[in-house]
C-alpha atoms as a PDB file:
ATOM      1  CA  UNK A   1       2.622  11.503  -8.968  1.00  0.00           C
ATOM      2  CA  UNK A   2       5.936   9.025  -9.505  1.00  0.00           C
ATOM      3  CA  UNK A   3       7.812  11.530  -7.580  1.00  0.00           C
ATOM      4  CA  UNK A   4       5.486  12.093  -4.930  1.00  0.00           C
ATOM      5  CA  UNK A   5       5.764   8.144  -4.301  1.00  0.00           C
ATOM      6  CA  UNK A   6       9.488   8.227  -4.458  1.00  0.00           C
ATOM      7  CA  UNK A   7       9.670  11.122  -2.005  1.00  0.00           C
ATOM      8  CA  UNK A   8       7.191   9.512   0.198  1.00  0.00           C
ATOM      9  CA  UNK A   9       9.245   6.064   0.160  1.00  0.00           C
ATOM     10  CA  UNK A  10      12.806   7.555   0.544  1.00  0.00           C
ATOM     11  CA  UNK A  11      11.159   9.680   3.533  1.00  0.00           C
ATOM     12  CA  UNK A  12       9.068   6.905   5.030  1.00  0.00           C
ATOM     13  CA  UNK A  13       9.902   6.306   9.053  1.00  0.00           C
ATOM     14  CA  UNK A  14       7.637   3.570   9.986  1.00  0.00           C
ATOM     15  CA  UNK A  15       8.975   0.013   9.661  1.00  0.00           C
ATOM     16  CA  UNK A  16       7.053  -2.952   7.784  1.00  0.00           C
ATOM     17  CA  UNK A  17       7.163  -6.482   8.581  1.00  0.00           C
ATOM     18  CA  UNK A  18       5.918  -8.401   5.846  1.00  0.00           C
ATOM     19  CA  UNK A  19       5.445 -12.165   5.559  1.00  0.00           C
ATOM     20  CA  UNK A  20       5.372 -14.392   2.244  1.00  0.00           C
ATOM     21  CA  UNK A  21       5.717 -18.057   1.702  1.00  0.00           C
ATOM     22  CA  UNK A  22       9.211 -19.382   3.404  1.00  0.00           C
ATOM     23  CA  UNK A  23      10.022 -15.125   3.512  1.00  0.00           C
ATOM     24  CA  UNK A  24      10.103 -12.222   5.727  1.00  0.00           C
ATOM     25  CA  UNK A  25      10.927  -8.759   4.356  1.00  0.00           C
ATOM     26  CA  UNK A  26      11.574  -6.039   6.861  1.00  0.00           C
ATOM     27  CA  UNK A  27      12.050  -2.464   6.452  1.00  0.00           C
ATOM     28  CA  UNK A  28      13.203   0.805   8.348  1.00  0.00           C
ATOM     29  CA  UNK A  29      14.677  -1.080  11.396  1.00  0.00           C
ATOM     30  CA  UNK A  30      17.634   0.393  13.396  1.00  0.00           C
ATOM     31  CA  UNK A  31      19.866  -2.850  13.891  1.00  0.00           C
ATOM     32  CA  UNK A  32      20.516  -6.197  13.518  1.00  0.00           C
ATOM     33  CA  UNK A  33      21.054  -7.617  16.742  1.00  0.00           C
ATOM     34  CA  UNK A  34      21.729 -11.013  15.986  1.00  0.00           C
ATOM     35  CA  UNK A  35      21.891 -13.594  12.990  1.00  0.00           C
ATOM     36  CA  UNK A  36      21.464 -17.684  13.101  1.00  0.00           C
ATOM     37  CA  UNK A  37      20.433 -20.040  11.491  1.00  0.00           C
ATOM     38  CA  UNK A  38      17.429 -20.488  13.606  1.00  0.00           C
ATOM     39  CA  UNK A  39      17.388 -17.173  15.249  1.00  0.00           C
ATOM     40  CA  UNK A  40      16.994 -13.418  14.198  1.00  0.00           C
ATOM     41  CA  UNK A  41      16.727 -10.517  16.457  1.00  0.00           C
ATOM     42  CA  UNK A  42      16.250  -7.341  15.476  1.00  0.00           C
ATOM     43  CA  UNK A  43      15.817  -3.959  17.234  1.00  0.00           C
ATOM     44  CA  UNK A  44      13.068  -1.178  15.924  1.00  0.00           C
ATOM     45  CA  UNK A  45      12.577   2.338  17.688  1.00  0.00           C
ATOM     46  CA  UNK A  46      10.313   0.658  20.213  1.00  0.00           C
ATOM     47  CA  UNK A  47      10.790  -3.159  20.481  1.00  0.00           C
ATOM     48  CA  UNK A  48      12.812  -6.168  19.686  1.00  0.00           C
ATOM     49  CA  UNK A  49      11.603  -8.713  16.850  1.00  0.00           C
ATOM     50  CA  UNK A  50      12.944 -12.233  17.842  1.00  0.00           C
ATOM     51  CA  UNK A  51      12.576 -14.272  14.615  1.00  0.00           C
ATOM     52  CA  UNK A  52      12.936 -18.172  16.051  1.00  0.00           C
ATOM     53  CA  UNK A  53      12.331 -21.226  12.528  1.00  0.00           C
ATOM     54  CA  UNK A  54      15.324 -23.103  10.732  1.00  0.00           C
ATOM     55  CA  UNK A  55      17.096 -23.072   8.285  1.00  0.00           C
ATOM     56  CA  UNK A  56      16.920 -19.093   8.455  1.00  0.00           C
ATOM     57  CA  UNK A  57      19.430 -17.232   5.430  1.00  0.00           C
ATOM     58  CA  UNK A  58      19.240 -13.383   4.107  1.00  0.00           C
ATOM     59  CA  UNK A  59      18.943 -13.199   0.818  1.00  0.00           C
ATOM     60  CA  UNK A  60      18.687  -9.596  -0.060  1.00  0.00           C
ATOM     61  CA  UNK A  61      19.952  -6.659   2.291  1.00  0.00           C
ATOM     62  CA  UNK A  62      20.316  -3.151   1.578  1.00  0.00           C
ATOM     63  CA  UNK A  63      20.453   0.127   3.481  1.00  0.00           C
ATOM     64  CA  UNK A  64      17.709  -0.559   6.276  1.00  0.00           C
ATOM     65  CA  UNK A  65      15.931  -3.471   4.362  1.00  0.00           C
ATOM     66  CA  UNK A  66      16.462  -7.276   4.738  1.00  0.00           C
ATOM     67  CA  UNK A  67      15.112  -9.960   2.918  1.00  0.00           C
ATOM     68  CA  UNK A  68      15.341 -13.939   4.943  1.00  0.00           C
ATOM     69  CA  UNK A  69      14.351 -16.923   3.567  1.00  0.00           C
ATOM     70  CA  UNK A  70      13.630 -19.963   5.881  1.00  0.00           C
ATOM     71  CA  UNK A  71      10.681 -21.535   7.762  1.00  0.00           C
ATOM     72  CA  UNK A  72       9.527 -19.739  10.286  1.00  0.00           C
ATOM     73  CA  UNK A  73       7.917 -20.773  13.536  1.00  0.00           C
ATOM     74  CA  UNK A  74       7.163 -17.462  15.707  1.00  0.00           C
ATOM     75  CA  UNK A  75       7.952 -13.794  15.758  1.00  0.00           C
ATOM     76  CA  UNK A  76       7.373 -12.613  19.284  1.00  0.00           C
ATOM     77  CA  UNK A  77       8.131  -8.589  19.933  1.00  0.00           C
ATOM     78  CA  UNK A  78       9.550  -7.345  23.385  1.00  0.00           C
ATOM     79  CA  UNK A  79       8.294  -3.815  23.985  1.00  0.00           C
ATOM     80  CA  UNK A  80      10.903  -1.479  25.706  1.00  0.00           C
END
């Protein structure tokens, strides 16, 4: 079963957006537009997330993964 769930997570292809308390975690996206303090945009197979709130760092990145702190005020997404 543990290697099922590995498998399934190194093989996974949809993206997650999840919110927490002064966090956003985002997975399986294909680039990092853009960067600020008060702005993030990032581009998935099918739209754009634009990230607008202050004070807006990453604290954890790996391979496809991100992890900002901040305060956040809207995530809009711009279908292609």
């Amino acid at each position: 079963m543990f290697l099922k769930n590995v498998k399934n997570y190194l093989q996974e292809k949809d993206y997650n957006i999840n919110f927490y308390k002064n966090a956003l975690y985002i997975n399986n996206y294909q680039k990092i537009e853009q960067i600020a303090d008060t702005n993030v945009v990032i581009l998935f197979d099918s739209f754009l997330l634009n990230i607008k709130g202050s004070h807006i760092t990453v604290d954890k990145m790996l391979d496809k993964e991100i992890l900002f702190n901040g305060f956040f005020e809207s995530v809009t997404f711009h279908y292609k």
